[in-house]
Protein backbone atom coordinates (compact mmCIF):
# COMPACT_ATOMS: atom_id res chain seq x y z
CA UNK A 1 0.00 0.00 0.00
CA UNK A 2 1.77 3.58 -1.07
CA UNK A 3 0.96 5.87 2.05
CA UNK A 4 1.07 9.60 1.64
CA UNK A 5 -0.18 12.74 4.00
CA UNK A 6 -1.91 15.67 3.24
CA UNK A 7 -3.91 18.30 5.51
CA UNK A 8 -7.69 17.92 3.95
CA UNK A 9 -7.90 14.98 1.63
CA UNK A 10 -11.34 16.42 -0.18
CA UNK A 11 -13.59 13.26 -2.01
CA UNK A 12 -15.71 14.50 -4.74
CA UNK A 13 -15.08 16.65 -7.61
CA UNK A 14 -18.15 18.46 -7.97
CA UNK A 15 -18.90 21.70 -7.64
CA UNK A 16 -18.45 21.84 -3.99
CA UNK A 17 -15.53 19.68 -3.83
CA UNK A 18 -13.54 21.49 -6.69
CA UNK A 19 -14.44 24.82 -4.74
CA UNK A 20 -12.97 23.61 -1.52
CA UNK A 21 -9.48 22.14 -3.40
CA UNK A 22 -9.12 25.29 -5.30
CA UNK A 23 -9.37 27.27 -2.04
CA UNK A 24 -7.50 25.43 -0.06
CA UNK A 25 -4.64 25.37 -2.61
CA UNK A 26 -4.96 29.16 -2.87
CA UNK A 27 -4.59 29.05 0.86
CA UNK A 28 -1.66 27.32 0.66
CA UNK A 29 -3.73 24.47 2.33
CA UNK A 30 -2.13 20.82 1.36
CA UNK A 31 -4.90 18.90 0.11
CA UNK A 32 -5.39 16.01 -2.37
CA UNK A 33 -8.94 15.53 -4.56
CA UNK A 34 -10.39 11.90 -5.24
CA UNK A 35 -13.32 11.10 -7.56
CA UNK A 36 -14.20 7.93 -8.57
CA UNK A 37 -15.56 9.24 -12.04
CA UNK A 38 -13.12 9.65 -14.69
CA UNK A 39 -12.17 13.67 -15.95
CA UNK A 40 -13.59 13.42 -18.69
CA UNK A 41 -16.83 12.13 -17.46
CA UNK A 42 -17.17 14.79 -15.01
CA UNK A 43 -16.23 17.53 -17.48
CA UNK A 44 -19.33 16.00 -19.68
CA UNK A 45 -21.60 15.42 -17.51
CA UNK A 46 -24.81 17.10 -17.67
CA UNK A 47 -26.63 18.71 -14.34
CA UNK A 48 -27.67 22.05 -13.01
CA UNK A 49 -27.35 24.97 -15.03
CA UNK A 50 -28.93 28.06 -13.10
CA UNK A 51 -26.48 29.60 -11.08
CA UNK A 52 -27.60 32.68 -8.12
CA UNK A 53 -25.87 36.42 -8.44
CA UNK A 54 -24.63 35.94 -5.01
CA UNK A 55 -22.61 32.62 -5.68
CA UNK A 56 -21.35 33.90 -8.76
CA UNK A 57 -20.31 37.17 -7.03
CA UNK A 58 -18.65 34.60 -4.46
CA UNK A 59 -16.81 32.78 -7.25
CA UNK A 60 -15.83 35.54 -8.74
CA UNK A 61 -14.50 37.43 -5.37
CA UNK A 62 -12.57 34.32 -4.69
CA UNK A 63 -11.00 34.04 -7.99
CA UNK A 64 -12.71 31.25 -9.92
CA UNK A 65 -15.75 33.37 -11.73
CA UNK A 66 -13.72 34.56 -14.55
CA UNK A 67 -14.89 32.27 -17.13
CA UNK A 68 -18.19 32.11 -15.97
CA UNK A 69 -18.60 36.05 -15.91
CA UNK A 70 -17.42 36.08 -19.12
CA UNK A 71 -19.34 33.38 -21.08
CA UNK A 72 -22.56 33.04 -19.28
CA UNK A 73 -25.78 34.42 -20.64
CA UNK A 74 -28.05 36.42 -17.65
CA UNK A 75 -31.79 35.79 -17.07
CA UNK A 76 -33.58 38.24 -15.14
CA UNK A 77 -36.92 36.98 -15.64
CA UNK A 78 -39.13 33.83 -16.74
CA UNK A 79 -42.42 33.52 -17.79
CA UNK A 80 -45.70 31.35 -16.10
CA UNK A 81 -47.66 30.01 -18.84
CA UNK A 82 -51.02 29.36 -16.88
CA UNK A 83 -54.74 29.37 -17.96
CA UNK A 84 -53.57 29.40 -21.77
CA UNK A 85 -51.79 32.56 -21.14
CA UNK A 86 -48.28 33.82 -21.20
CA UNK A 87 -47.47 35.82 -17.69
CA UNK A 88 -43.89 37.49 -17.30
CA UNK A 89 -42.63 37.67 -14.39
CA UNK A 90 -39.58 40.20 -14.25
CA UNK A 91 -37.64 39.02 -10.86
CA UNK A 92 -34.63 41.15 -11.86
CA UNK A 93 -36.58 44.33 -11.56
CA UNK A 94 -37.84 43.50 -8.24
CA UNK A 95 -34.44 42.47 -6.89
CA UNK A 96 -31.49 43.69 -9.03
CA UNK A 97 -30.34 40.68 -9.40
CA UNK A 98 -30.05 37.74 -12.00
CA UNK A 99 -29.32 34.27 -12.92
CA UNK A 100 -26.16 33.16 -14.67
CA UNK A 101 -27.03 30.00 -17.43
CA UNK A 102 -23.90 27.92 -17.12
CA UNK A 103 -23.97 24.36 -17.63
CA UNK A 104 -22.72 22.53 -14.32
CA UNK A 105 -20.11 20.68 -16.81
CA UNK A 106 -18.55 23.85 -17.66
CA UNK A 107 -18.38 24.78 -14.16
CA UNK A 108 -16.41 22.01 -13.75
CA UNK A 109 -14.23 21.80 -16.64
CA UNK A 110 -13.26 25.51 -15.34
CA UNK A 111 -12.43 24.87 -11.80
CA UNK A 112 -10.27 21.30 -12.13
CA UNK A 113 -8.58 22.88 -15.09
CA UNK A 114 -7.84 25.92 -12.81
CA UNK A 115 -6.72 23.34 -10.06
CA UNK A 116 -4.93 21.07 -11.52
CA UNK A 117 -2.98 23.76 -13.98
CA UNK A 118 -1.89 25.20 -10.47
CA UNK A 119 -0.69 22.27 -9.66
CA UNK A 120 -3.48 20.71 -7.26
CA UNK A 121 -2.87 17.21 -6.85
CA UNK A 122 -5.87 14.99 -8.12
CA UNK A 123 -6.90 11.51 -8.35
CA UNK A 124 -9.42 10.19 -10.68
CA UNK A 125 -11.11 6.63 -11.09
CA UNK A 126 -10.31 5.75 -7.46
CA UNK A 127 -12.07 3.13 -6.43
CA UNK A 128 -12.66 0.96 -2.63
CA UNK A 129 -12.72 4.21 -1.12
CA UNK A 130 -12.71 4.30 2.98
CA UNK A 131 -12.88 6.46 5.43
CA UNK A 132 -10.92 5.61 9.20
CA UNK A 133 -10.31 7.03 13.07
CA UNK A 134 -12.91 9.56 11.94
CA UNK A 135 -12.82 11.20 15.70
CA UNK A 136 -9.44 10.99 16.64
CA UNK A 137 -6.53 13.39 14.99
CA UNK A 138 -5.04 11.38 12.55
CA UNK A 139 -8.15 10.54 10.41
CA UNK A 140 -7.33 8.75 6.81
CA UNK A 141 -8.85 7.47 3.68
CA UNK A 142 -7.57 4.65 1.88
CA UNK A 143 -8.55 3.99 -1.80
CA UNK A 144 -7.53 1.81 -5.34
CA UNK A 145 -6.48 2.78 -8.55
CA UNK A 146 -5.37 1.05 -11.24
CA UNK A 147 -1.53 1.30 -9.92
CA UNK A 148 -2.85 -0.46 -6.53
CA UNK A 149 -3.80 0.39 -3.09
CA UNK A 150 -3.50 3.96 -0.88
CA UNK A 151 -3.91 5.30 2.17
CA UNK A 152 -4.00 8.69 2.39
CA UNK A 153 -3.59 10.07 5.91
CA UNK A 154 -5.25 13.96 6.91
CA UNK A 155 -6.09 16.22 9.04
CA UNK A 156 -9.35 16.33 7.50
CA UNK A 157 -11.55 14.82 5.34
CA UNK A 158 -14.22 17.20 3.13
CA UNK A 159 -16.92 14.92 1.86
CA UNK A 160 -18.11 16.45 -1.24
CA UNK A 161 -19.03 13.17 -3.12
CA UNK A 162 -22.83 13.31 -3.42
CA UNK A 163 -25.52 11.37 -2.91
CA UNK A 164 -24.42 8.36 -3.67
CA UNK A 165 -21.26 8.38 -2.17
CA UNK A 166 -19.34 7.09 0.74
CA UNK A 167 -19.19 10.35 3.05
CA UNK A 168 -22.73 10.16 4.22
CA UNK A 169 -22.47 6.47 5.16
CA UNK A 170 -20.10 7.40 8.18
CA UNK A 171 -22.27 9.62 10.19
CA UNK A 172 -23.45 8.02 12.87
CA UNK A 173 -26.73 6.92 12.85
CA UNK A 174 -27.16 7.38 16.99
CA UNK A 175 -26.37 11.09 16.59
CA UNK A 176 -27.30 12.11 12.92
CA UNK A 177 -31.02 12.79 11.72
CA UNK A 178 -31.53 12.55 8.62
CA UNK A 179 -34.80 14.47 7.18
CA UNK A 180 -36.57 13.48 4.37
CA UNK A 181 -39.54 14.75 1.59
CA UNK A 182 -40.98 12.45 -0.98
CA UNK A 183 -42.98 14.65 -3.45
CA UNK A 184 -44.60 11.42 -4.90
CA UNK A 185 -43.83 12.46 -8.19
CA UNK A 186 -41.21 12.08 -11.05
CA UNK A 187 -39.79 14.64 -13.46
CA UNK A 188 -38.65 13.52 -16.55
CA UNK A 189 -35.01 15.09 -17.21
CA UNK A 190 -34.48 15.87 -20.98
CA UNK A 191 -32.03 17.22 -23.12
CA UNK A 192 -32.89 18.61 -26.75
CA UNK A 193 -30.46 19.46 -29.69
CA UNK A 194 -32.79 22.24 -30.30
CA UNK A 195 -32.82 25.97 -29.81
CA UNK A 196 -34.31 27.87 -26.76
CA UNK A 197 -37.70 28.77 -27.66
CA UNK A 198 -37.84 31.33 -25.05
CA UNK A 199 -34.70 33.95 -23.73
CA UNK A 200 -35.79 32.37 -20.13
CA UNK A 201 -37.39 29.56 -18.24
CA UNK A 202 -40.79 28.29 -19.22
CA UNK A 203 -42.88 27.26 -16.44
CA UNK A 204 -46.12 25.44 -17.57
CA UNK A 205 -48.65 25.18 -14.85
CA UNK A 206 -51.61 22.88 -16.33
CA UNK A 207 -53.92 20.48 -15.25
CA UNK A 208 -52.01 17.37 -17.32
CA UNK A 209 -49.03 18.21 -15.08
CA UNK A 210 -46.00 20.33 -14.54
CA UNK A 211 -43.47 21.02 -17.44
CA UNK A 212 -40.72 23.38 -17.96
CA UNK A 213 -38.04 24.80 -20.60
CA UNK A 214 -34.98 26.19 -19.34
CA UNK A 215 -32.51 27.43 -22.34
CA UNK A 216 -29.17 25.89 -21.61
CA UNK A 217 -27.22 26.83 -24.78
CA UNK A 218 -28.03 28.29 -28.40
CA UNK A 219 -28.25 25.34 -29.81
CA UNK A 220 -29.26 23.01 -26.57
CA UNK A 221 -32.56 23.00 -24.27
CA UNK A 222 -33.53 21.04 -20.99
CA UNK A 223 -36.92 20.23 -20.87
CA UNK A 224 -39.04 18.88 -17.60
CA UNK A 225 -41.74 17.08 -17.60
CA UNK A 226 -44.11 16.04 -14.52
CA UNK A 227 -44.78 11.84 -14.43
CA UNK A 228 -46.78 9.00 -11.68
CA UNK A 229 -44.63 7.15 -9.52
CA UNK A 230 -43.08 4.24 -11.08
CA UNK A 231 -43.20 5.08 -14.64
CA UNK A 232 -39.58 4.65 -16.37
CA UNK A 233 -37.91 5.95 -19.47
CA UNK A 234 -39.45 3.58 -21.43
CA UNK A 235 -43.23 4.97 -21.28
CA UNK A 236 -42.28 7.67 -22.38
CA UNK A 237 -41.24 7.62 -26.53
CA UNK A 238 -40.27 10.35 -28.13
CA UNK A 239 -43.72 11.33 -29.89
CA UNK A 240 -45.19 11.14 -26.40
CA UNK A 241 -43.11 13.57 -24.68
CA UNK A 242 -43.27 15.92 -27.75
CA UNK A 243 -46.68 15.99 -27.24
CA UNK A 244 -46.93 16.32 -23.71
CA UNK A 245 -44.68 19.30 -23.95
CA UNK A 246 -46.55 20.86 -26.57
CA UNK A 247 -49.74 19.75 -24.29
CA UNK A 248 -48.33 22.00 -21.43
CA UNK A 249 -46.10 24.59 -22.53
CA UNK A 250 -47.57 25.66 -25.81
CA UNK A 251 -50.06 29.04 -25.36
CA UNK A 252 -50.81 31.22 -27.97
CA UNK A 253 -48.08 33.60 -28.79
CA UNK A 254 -45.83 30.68 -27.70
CA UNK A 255 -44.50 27.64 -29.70
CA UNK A 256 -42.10 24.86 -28.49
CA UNK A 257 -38.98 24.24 -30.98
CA UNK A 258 -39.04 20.51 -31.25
CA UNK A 259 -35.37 18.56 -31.93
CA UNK A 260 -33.78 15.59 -31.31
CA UNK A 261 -33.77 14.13 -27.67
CA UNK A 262 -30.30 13.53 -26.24
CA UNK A 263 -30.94 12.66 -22.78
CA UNK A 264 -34.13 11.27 -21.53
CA UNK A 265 -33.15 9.98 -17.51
CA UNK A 266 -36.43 10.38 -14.86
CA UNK A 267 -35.71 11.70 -11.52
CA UNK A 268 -37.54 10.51 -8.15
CA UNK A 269 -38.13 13.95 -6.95
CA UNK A 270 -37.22 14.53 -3.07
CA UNK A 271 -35.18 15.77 -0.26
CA UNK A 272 -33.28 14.75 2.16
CA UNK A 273 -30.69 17.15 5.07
CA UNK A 274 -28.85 15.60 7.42
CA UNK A 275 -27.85 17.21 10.69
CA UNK A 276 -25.57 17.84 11.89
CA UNK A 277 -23.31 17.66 8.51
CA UNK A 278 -20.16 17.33 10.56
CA UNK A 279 -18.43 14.12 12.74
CA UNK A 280 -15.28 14.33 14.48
CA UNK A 281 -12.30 15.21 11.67
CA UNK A 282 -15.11 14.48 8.77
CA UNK A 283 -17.46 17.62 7.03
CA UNK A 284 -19.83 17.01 4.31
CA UNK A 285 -20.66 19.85 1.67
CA UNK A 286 -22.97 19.61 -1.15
CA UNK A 287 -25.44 16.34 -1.61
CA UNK A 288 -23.54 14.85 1.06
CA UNK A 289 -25.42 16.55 3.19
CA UNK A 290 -28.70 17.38 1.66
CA UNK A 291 -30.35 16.98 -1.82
CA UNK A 292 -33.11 19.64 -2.53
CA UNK A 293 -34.92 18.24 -6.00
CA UNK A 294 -34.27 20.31 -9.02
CA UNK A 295 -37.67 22.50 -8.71
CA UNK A 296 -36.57 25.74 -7.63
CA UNK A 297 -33.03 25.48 -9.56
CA UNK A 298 -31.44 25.59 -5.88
CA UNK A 299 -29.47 22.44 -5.38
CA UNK A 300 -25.72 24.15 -7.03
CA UNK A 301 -25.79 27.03 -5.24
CA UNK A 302 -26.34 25.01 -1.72
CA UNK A 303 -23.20 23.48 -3.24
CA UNK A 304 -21.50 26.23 -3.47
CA UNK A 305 -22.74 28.02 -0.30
CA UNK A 306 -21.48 25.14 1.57
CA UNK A 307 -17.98 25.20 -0.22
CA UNK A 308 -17.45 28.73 0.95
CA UNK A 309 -17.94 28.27 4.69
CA UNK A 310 -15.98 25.40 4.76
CA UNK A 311 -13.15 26.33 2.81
CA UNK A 312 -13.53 29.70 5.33
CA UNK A 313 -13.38 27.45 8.16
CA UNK A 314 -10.37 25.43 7.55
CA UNK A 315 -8.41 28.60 6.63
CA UNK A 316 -9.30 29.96 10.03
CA UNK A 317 -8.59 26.70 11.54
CA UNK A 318 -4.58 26.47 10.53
CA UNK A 319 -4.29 30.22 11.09
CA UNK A 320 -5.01 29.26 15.07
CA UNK A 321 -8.95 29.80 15.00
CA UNK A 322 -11.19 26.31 15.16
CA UNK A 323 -14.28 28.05 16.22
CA UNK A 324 -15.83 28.50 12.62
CA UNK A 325 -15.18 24.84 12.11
CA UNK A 326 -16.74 23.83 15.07
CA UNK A 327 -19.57 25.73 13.94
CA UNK A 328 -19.52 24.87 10.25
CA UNK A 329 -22.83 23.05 10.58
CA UNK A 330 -24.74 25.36 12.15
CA UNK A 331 -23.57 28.15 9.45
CA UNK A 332 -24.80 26.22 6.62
CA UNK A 333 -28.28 24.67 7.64
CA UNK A 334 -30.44 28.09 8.12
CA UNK A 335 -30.29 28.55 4.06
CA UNK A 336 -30.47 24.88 3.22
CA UNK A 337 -33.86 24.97 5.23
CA UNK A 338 -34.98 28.27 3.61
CA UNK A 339 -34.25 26.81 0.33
CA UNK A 340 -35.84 23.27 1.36
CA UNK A 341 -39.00 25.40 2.39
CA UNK A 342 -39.15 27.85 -0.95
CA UNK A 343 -38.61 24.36 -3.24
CA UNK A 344 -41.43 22.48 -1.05
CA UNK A 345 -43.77 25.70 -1.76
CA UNK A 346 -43.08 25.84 -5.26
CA UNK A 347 -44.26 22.49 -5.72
CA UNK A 348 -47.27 22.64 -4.21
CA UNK A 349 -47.94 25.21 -7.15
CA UNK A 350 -46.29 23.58 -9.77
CA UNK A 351 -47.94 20.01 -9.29
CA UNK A 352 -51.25 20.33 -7.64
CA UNK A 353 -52.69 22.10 -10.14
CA UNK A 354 -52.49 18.36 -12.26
CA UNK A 355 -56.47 17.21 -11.82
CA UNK A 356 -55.68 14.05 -13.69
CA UNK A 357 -54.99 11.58 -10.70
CA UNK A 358 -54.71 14.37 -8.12
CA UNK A 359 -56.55 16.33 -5.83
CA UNK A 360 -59.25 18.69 -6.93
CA UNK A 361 -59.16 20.37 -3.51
CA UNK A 362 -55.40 20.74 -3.76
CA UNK A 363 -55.42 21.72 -7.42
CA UNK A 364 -58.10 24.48 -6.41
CA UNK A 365 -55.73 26.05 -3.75
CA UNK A 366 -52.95 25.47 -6.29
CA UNK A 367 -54.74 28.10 -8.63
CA UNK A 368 -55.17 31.09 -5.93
CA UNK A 369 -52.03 30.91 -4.66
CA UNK A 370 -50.71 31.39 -8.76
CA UNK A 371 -53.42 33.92 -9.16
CA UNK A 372 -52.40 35.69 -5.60
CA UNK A 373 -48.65 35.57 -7.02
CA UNK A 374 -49.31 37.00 -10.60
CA UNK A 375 -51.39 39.89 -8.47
CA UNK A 376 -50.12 41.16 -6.01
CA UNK A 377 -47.16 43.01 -5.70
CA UNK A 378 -46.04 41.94 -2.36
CA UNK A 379 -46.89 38.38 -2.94
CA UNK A 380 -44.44 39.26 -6.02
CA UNK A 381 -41.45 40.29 -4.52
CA UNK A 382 -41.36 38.25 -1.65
CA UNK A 383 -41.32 35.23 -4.29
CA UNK A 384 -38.68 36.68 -6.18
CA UNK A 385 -36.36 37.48 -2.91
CA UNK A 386 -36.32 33.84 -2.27
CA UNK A 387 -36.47 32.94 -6.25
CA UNK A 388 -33.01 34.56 -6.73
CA UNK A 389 -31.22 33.98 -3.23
CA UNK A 390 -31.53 37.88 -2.66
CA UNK A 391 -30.64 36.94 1.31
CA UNK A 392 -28.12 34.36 0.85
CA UNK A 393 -24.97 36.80 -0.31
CA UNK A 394 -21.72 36.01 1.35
């Protein structure tokens, strides 16, 4: 087994987890990023692609926005399509701020290329991965590769590896709640080689179900689509969801631009926090620690959020303080609940209004709240505060 040492050894190269590396390296920090996925993979990989003014204001402040400034297109509104008719809804008057389009791949692509270019040391396609003496002070991880085993001994260990990684697994279960939401629903994820047929997101509120349009590139859409528990992929052929989309999203004034489907992967909407996010040497970030589902656009910037405080808290951890990492936590879970809370809200808009299978009492209260939203002006920007993260700048 080949044994080296580092101060943080950070699993995960996500968002979060290529945040925290690039800080720490800036920091002069020693720390060494495993991912199980290869580069290329991650740097292909499609996910989130609405990113809040206040995370990339953070980005930028701390020296890994640059590309993203440059490149991304801004939205500053989206538009409701409700009752057959188109409603704008201009959240970037209200609050100043917008949202920056950028791809979660290119996010990525930026910040590993900016950390490994600087010489960040990183390990990809590890595999076996373990975590050990998570509580005393000489914590470690040991993984595989294809050269053989490691063991990779820390100070710390940031685990930024997802959902469906190890990190979470080694909270204890006699200490660690772990809350969880099941909408009852499914989204259907989908990727179009077609252009936007709107400069913003389309939100189609109808009684057949939820659907959306969110422009991702000029040449490439995503495309939601609300589906019953336990259907799969394959109920849903192409002519069907081209129809269902055209069902839901198409108003007068307002045509869908069909194109080929790329991706077509369904999603068991829910969400899950677990608190606290921290055990002895060990400190989740990202879905790690909580997965909000993709309804309110939030789940990146929760990412990032937690990638700030906790590359924060190490820093002030070697320069003599530990108190911010004692109280990493406790920092992060007041937005992940607001943003838990807005995304739970949204949905009861989004999906109850669907009468086919659902609730007519439900779809009923579904309507005034929309109506109560489109008219009145505090209703308005109180929705748009929490839309754009106007409250979460750091």
């Amino acid at each position: 087994m080949v044994a080296t040492r580092t101060a943080v050894a950070v699993l995960g190269a996500g968002p979060a987890g290529l945040t925290v590396a690039n800080l720490l390296r800036r920091a002069g920090i020693g720390c060494v990023l495993l991912e199980t996925e290869s580069r290329a993979f991650i740097e292909q990989r499609p996910r989130a692609g609405f990113i809040e003014e206040w995370a990339v204001r953070g980005l930028e402040q701390r020296g890994l926005g640059e590309q993203l400034v440059a490149k991304a297109p801004r939205h500053e509104k989206f538009e409701f399509r409700f009752a057959g008719r188109r409603r704008e809804f201009r959240y970037g008057d209200v609050t100043g701020q917008r949202h920056f389009v950028y791809p979660q791949q290119l996010l990525v692509t930026d910040l590993v290329t900016q950390y490994t270019e600087a010489g960040g040391e990183a390990v990809f396609e590890v595999s076996d991965v373990a975590l050990h003496d998570l509580t005393s002070d000489s914590p470690a991880v040991t993984f595989r590769t294809a050269e053989g085993e490691h063991r990779l001994d820390c100070d710390f260990v940031a685990g930024c590896d997802g959902a469906r990684g190890v990190s979470q697994g080694y909270l204890p279960p006699e200490t660690t709640v772990k809350s969880h939401h099941d909408y009852g629903i499914g989204w259907l994820a989908l990727l179009a080689e077609a252009p936007p047929s709107a400069d913003g997101a389309l939100f189609g509120i109808h009684p057949r179900g939820f659907a959306a349009h969110m422009a991702r590139t000029p040449t490439v859409t995503r495309f939601y689509l609300q589906t019953e528990p336990g259907e799969t992929e394959a109920d849903w052929p192409d002519e069907r969801v081209w129809q269902e989309l055209h069902a839901r999203l198409t108003v007068p004034g307002g045509e869908i631009i069909d194109g080929e489907l790329v991706e077509k992967r369904l999603l068991d909407m829910h969400n899950y926090v677990v608190e606290p996010m921290s055990h002895g040497r060990l400190h989740l970030a990202g879905e790690s620690a909580h997965l909000v589902a993709p309804i309110a656009a939030k789940g990146m910037n929760l990412a990032l959020h937690d990638a700030f405080l906790l590359s924060e808290a190490f820093e002030a951890h070697y320069a003599g303080d530990p108190a911010k990492l004692a109280g990493y936590s406790a920092a992060c879970l007041p937005l992940i609940w607001q943003y838990q809370e807005f995304s739970l809200w949204l949905s009861d808009i989004f999906h109850h209004t669907a009468t086919a299978g659902g609730n007519p009492f439900l779809a009923r209260i579904a309507e005034a709240r929309m109506r109560r939203l489109l008219g009145s002006p505090a209703a308005a920007a109180a929705f748009a505060e929490l839309y754009i993260g106007k409250n979460a700048d750091l």
